[in-house]
Protein backbone atom coordinates (compact mmCIF):
# COMPACT_ATOMS: atom_id res chain seq x y z
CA UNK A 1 -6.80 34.59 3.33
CA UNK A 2 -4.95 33.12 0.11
CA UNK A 3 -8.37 34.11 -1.91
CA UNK A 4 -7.29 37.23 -1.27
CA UNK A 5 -4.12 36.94 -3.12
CA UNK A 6 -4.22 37.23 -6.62
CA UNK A 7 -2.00 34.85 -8.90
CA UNK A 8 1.14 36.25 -10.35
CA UNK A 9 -0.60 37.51 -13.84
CA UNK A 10 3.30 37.13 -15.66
CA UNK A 11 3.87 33.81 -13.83
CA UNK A 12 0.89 32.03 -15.17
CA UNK A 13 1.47 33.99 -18.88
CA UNK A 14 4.91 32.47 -18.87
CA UNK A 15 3.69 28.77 -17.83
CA UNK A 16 0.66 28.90 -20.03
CA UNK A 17 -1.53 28.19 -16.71
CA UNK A 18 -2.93 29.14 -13.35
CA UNK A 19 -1.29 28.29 -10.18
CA UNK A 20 -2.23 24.68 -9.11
CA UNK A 21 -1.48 25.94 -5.71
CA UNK A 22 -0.96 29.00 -3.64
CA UNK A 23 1.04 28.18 -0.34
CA UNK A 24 1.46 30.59 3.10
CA UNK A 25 4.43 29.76 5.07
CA UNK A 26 4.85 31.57 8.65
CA UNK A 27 7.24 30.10 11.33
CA UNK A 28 10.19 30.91 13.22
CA UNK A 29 14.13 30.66 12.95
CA UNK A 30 13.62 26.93 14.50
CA UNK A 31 11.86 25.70 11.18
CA UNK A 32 14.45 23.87 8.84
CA UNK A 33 12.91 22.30 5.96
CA UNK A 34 14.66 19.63 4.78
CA UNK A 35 16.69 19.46 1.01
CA UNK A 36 14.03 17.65 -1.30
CA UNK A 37 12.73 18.69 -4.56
CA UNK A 38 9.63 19.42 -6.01
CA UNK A 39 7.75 18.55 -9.18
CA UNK A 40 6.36 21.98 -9.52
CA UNK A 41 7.59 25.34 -10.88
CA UNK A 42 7.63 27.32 -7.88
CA UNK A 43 7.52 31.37 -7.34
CA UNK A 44 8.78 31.66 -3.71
CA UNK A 45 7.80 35.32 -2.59
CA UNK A 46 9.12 36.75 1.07
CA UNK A 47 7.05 39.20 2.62
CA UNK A 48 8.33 39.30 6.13
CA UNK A 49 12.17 38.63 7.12
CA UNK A 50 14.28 36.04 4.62
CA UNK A 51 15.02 32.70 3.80
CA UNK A 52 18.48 30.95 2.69
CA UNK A 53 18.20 28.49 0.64
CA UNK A 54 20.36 26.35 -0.47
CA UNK A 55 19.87 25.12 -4.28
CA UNK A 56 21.55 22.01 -6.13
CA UNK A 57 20.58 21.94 -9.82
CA UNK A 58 18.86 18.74 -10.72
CA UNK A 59 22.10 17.41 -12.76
CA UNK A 60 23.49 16.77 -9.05
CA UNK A 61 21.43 13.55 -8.61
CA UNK A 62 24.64 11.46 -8.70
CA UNK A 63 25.91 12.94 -5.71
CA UNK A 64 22.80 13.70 -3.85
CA UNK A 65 22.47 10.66 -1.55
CA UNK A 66 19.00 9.05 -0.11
CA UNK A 67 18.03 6.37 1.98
CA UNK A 68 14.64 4.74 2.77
CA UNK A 69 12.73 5.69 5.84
CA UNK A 70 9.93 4.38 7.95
CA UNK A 71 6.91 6.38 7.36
CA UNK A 72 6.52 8.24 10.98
CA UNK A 73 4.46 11.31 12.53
CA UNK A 74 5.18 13.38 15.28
CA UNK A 75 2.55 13.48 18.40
CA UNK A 76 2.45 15.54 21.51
CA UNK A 77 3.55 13.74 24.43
CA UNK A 78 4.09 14.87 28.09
CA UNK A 79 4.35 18.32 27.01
CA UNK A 80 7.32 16.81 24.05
CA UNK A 81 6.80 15.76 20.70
CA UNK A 82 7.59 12.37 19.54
CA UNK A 83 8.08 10.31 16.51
CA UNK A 84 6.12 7.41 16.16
CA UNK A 85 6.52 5.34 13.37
CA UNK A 86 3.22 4.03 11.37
CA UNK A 87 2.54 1.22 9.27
CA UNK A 88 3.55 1.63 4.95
CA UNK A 89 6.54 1.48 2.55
CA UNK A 90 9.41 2.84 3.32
CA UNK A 91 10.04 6.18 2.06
CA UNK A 92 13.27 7.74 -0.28
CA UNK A 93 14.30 10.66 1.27
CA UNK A 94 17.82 12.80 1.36
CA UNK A 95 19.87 12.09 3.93
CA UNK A 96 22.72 14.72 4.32
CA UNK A 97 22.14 18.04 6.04
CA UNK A 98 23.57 20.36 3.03
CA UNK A 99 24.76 22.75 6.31
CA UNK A 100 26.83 20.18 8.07
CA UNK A 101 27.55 17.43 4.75
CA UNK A 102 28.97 14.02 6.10
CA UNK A 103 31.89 13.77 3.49
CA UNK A 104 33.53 10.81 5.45
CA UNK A 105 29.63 8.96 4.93
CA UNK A 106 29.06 10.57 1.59
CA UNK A 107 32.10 11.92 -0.20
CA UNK A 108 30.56 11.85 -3.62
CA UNK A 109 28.48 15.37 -2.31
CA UNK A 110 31.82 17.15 -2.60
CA UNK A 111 31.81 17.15 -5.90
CA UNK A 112 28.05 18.75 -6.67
CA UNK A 113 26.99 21.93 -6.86
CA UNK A 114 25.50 24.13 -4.23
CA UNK A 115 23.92 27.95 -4.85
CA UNK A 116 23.41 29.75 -1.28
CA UNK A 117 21.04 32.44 -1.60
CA UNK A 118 19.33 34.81 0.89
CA UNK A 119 15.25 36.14 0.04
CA UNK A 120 14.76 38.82 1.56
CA UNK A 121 11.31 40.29 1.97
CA UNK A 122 10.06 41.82 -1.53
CA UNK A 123 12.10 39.57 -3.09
CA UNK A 124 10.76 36.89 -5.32
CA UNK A 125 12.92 34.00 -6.50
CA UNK A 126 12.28 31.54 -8.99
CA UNK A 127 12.74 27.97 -7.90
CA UNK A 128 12.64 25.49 -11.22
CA UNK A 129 11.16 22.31 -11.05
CA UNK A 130 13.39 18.92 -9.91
CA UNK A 131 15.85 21.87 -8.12
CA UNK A 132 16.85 20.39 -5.04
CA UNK A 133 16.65 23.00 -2.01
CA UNK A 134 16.91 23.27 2.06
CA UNK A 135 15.58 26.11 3.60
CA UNK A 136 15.77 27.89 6.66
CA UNK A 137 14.29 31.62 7.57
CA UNK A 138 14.55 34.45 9.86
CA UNK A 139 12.67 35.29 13.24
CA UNK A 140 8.70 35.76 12.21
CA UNK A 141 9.09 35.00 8.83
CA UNK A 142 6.69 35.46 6.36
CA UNK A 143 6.15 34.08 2.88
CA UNK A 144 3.76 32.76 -0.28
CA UNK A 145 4.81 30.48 -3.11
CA UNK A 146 3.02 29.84 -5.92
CA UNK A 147 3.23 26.10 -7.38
CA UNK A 148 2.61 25.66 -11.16
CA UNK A 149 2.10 21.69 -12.24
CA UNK A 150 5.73 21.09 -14.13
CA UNK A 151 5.87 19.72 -18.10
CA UNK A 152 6.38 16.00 -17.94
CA UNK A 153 8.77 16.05 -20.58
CA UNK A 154 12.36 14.61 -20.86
CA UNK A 155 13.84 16.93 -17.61
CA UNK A 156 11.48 14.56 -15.82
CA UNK A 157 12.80 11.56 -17.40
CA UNK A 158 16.28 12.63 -17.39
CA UNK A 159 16.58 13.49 -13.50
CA UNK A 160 14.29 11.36 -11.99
């Protein structure tokens, strides 16, 4: 199916390269994905129903908090899923839910930056490299990003 979809001709003219990746993303109001960031310019295009998103430019890193985490999966038991943890390093993730922030845990978050933003289908939004972001989407939700490998210049030394 994604050999059928061409890459965004002005996208790759304005990064100087192809796509290194062209991703489909179909699910249901249930799927949350959690707020991370990315080390890849990133066209996010909605076909069917929306996203919100919520954005944190990368000069938030002070008061975007992590922790370490076990490196786990999730497996199908007894008609549930599970998560079982499995052997490696522990891994940095974000631990605040940007929808319901812990300010008695993590005060510092109250003083960054979020962006709220609905894409709705036949919209196209422009995610930047090292941008933190949380999504969550609509009922039979629809939509293809395009990742383009990010310049590791000084904004990656800087924010990471």
């Amino acid at each position: 199916f994604l050999d059928q979809v061409p890459e965004l001709q002005w996208a790759s003219e304005a990064f100087g390269k192809k796509p290194d990746a062209i991703n489909f993303w179909l699910g249901d109001q249930r799927a949350v994905t959690s707020m991370h960031k990315d080390p890849y310019e990133n066209i996010y295009c909605v076909v069917r129903g929306y996203k919100d998103i919520i954005l944190h430019p990368p000069s938030d890193v002070p008061w975007i908090p992590y922790k370490n985490y076990q490196p786990a999966v999730f497996k199908s038991k007894d008609n549930q899923f599970i998560i079982e943890d499995v052997e490696g390093p522990s891994v940095p993730w974000i631990c605040l839910d940007p929808l319901d922030p812990d300010l008695n845990s993590f005060p510092q978050y109250a003083k960054s930056t979020p962006i709220k933003v609905r894409v709705n289908a036949g919209d196209v939004l422009y995610l930047p490299s090292l941008w933190f972001h949380h999504l969550r989407q609509s009922q039979g939700c629809i939509s293809v990003n395009f990742w383009y490998d990010m310049e590791f210049d000084a904004k990656y030394n800087y924010f990471n």
